[in-house]
PDB file of N, CA and C in Angstrom:
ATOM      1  N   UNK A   1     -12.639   2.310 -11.557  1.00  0.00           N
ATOM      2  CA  UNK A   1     -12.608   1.053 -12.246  1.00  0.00           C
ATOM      3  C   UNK A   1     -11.247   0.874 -12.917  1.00  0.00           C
ATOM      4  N   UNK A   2     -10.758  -0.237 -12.834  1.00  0.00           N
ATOM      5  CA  UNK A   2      -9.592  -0.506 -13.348  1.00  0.00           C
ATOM      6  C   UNK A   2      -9.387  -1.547 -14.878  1.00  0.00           C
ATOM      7  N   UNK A   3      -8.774  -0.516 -15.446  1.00  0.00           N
ATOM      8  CA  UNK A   3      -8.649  -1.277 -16.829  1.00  0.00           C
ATOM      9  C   UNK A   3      -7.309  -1.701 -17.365  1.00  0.00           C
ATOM     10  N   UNK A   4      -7.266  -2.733 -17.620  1.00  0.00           N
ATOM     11  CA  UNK A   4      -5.829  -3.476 -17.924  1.00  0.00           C
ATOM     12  C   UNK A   4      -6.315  -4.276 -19.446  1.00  0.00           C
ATOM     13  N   UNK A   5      -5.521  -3.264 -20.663  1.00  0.00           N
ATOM     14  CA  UNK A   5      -5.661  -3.465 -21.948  1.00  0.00           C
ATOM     15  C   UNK A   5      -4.612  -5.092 -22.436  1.00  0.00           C
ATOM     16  N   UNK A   6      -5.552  -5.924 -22.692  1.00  0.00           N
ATOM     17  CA  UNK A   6      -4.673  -6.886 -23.023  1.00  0.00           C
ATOM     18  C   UNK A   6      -4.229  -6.869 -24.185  1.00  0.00           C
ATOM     19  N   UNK A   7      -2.999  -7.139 -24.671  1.00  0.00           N
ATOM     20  CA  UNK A   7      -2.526  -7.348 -25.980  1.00  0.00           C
ATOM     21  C   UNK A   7      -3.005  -9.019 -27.115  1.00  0.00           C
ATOM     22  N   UNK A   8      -3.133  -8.717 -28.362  1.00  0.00           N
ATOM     23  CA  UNK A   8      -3.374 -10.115 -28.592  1.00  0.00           C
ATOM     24  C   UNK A   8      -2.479 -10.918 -28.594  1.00  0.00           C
ATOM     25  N   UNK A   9      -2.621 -12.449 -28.294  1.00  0.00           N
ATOM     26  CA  UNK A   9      -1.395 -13.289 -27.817  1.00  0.00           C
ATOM     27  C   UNK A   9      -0.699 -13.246 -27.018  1.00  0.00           C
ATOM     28  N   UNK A  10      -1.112 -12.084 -25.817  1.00  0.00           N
ATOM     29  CA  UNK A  10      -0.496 -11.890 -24.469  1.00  0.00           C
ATOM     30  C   UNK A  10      -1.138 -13.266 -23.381  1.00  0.00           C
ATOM     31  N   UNK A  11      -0.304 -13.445 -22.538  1.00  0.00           N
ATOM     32  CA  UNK A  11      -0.853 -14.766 -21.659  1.00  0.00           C
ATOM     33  C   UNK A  11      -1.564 -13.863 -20.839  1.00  0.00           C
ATOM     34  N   UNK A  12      -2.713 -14.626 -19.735  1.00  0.00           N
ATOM     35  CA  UNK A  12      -3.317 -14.256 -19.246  1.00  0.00           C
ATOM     36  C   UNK A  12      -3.167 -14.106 -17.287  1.00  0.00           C
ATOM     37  N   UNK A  13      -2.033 -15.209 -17.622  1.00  0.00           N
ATOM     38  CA  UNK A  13      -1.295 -15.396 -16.137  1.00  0.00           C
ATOM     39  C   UNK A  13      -0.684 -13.793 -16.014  1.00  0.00           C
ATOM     40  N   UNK A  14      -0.029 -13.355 -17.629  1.00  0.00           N
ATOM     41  CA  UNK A  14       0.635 -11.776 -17.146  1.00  0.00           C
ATOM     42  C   UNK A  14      -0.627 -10.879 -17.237  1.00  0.00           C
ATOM     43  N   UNK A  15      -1.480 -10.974 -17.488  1.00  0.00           N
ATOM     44  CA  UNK A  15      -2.060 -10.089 -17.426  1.00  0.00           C
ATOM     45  C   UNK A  15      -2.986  -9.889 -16.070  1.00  0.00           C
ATOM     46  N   UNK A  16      -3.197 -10.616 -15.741  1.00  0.00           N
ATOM     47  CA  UNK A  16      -3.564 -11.040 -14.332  1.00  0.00           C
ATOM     48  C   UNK A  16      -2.985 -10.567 -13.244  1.00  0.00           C
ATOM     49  N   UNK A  17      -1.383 -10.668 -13.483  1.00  0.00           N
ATOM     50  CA  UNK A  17      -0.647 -10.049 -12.565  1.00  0.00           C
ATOM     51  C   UNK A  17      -0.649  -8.975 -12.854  1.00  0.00           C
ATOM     52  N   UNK A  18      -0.440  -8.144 -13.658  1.00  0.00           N
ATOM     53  CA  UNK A  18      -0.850  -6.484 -13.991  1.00  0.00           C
ATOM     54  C   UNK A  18      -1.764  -5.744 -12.956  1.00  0.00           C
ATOM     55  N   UNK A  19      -3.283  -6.429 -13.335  1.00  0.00           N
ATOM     56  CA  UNK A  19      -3.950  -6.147 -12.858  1.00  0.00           C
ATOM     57  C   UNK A  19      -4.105  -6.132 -11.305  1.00  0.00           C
ATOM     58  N   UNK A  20      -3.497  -7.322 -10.657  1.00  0.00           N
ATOM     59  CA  UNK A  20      -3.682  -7.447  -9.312  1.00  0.00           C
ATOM     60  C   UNK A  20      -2.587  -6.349  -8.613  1.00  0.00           C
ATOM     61  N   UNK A  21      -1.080  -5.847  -9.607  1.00  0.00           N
ATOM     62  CA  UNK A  21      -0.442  -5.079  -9.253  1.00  0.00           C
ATOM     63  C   UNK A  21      -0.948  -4.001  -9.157  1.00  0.00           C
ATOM     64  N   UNK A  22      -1.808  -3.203 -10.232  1.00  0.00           N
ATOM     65  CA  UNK A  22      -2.537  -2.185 -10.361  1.00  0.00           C
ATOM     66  C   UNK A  22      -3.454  -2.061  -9.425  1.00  0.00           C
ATOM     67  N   UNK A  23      -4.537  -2.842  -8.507  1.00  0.00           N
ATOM     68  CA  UNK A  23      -5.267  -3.181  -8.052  1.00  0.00           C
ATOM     69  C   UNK A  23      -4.397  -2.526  -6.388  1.00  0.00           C
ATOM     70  N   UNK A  24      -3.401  -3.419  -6.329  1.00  0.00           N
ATOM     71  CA  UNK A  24      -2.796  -3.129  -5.034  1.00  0.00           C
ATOM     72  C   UNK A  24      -2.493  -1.601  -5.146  1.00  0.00           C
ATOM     73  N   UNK A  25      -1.859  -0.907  -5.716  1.00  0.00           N
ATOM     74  CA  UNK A  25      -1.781   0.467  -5.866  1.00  0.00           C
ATOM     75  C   UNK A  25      -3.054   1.023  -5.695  1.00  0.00           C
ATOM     76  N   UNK A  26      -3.493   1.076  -6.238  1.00  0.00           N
ATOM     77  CA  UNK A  26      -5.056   1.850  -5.728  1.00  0.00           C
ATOM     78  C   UNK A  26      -5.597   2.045  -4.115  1.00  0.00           C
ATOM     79  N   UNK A  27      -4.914   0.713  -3.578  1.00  0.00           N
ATOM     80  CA  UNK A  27      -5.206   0.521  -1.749  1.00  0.00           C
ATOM     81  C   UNK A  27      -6.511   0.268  -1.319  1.00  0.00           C
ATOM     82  N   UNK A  28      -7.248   0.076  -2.232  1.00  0.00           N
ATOM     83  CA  UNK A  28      -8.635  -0.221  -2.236  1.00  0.00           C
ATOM     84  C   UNK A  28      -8.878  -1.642  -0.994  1.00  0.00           C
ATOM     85  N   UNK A  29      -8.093  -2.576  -0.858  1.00  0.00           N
ATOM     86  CA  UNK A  29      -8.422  -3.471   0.445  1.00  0.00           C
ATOM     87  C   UNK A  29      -7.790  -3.078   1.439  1.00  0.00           C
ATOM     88  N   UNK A  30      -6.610  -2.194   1.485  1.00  0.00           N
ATOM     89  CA  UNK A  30      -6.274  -1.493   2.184  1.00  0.00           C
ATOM     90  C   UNK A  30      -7.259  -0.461   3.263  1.00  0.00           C
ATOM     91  N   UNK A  31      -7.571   0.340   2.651  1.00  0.00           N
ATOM     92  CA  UNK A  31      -8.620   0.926   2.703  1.00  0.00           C
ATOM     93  C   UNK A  31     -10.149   0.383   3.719  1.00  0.00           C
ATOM     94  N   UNK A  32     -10.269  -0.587   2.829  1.00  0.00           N
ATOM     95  CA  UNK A  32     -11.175  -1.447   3.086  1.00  0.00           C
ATOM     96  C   UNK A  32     -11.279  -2.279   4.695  1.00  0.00           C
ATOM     97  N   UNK A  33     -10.500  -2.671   4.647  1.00  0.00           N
ATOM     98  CA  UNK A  33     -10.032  -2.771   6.095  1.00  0.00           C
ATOM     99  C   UNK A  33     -10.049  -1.676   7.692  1.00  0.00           C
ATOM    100  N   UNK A  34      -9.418  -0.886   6.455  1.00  0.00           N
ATOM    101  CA  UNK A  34      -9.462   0.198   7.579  1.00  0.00           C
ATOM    102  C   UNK A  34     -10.767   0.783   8.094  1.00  0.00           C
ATOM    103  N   UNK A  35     -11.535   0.747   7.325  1.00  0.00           N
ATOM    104  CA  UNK A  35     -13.094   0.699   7.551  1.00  0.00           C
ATOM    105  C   UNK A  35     -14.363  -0.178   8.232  1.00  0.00           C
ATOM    106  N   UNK A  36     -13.579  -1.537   8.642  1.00  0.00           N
ATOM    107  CA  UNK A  36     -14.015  -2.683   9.490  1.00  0.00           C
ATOM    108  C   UNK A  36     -14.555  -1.861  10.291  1.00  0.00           C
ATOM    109  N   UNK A  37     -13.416  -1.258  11.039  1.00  0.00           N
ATOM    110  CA  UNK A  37     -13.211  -0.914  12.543  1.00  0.00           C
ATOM    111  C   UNK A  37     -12.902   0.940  12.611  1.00  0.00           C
ATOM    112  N   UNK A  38     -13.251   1.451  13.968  1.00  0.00           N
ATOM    113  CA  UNK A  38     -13.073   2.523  14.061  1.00  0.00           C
ATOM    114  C   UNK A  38     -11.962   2.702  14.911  1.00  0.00           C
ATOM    115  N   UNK A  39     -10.881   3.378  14.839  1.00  0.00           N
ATOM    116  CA  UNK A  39      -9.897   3.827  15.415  1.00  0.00           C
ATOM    117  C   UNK A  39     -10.468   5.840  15.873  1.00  0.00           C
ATOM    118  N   UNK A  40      -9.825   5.984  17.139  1.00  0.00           N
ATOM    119  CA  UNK A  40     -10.098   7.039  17.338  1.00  0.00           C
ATOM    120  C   UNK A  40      -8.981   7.913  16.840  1.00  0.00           C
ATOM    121  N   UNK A  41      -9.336   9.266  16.839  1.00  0.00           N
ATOM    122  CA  UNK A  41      -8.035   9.817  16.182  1.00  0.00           C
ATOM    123  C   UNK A  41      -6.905  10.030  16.814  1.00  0.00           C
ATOM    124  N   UNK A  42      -6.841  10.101  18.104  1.00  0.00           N
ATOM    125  CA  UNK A  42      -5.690  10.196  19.052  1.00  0.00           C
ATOM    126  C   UNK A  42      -4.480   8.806  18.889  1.00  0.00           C
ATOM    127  N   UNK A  43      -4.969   7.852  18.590  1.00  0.00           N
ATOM    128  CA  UNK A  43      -4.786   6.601  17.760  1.00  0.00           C
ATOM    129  C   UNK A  43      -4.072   6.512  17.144  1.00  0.00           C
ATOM    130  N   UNK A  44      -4.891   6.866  15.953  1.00  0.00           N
ATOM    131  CA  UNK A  44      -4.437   7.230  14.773  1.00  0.00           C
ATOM    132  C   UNK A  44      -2.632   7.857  14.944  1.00  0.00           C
ATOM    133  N   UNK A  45      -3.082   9.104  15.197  1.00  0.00           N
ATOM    134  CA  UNK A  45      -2.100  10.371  15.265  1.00  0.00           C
ATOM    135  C   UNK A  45      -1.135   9.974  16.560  1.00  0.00           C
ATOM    136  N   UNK A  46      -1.106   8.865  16.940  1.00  0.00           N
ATOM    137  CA  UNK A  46      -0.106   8.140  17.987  1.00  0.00           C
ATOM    138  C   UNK A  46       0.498   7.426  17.057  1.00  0.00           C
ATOM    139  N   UNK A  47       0.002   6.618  16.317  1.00  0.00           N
ATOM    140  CA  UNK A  47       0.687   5.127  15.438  1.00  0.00           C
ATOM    141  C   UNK A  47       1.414   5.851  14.239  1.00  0.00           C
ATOM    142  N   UNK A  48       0.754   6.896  13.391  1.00  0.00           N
ATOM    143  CA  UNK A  48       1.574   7.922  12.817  1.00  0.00           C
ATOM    144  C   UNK A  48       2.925   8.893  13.392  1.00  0.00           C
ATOM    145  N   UNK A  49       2.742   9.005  14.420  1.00  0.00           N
ATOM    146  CA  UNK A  49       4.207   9.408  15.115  1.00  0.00           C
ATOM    147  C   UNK A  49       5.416   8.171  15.334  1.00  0.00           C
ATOM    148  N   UNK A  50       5.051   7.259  15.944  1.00  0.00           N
ATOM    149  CA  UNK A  50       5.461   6.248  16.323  1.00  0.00           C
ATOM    150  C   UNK A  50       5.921   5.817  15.461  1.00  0.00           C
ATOM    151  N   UNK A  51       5.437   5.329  13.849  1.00  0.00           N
ATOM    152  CA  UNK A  51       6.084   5.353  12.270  1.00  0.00           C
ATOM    153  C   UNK A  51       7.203   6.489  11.915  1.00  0.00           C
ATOM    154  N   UNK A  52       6.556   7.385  12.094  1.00  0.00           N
ATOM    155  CA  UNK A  52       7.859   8.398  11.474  1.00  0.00           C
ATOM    156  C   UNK A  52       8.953   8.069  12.791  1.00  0.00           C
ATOM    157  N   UNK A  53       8.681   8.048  13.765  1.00  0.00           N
ATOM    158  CA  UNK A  53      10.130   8.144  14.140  1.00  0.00           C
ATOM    159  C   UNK A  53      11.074   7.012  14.096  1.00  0.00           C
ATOM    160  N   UNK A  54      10.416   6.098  13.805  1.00  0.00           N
ATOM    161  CA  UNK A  54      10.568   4.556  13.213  1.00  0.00           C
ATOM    162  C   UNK A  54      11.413   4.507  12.286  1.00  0.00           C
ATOM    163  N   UNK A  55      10.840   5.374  11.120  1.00  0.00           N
ATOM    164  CA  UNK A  55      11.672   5.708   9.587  1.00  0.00           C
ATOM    165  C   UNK A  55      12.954   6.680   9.802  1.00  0.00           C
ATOM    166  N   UNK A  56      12.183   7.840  10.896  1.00  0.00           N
ATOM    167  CA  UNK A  56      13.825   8.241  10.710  1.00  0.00           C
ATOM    168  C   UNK A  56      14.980   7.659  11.523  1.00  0.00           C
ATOM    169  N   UNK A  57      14.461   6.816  12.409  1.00  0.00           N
ATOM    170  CA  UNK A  57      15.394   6.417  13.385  1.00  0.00           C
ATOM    171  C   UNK A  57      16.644   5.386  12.216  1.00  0.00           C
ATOM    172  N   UNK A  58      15.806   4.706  10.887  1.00  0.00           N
ATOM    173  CA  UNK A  58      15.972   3.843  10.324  1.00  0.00           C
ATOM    174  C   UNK A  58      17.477   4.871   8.703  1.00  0.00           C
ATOM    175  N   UNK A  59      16.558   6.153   8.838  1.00  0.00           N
ATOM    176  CA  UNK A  59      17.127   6.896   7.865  1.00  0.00           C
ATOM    177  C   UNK A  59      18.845   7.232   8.597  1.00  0.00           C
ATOM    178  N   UNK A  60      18.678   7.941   9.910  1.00  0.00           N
ATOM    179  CA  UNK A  60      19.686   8.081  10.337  1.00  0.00           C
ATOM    180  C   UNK A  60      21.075   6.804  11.030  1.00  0.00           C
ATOM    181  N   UNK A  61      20.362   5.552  10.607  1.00  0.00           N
ATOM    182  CA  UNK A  61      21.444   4.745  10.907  1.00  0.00           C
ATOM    183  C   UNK A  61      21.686   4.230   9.401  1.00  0.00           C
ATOM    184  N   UNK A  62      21.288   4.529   8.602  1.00  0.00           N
ATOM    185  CA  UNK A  62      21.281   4.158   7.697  1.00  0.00           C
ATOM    186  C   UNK A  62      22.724   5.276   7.037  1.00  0.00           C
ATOM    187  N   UNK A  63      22.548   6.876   7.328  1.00  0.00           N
ATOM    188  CA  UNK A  63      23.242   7.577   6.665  1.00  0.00           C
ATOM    189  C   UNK A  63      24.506   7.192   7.702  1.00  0.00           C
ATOM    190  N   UNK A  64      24.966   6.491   9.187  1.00  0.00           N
ATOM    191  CA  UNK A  64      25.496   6.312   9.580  1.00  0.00           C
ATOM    192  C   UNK A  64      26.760   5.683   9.253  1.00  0.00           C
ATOM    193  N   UNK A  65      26.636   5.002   8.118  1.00  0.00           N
ATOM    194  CA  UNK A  65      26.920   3.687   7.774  1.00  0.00           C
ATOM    195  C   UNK A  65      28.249   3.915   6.377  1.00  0.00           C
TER     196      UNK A  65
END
């Protein structure tokens, strides 16, 4: 459960956004999603390779530079 302490005389538009920031960190619709549907693990552990080499392909042109 997520708790976002409001201050008195704080607006509620910021506090709102707090919360929805906090909210996103947690990954909870994230998550949620991912649970629709079943992915098999070979899948999975394909789209996870395919990312990292993504990032480093991205790291090493990056230190290129």
């Amino acid at each position: 459960m997520i708790i976002i302490p409001v201050k008195e005389g704080e607006n509620i538009d910021r506090a709102l956004k707090r919360y929805k920031r906090k909210f996103e960190k947690t990954g909870a619709m994230r998550e949620l999603r991912a649970r629709q549907r079943f992915d098999k693990p070979s899948v999975v552990n394909r789209e996870q390779k395919l990312k990292a080499i993504y990032v480093q392909s991205l790291r090493q042109a990056d230190m290129g530079l």
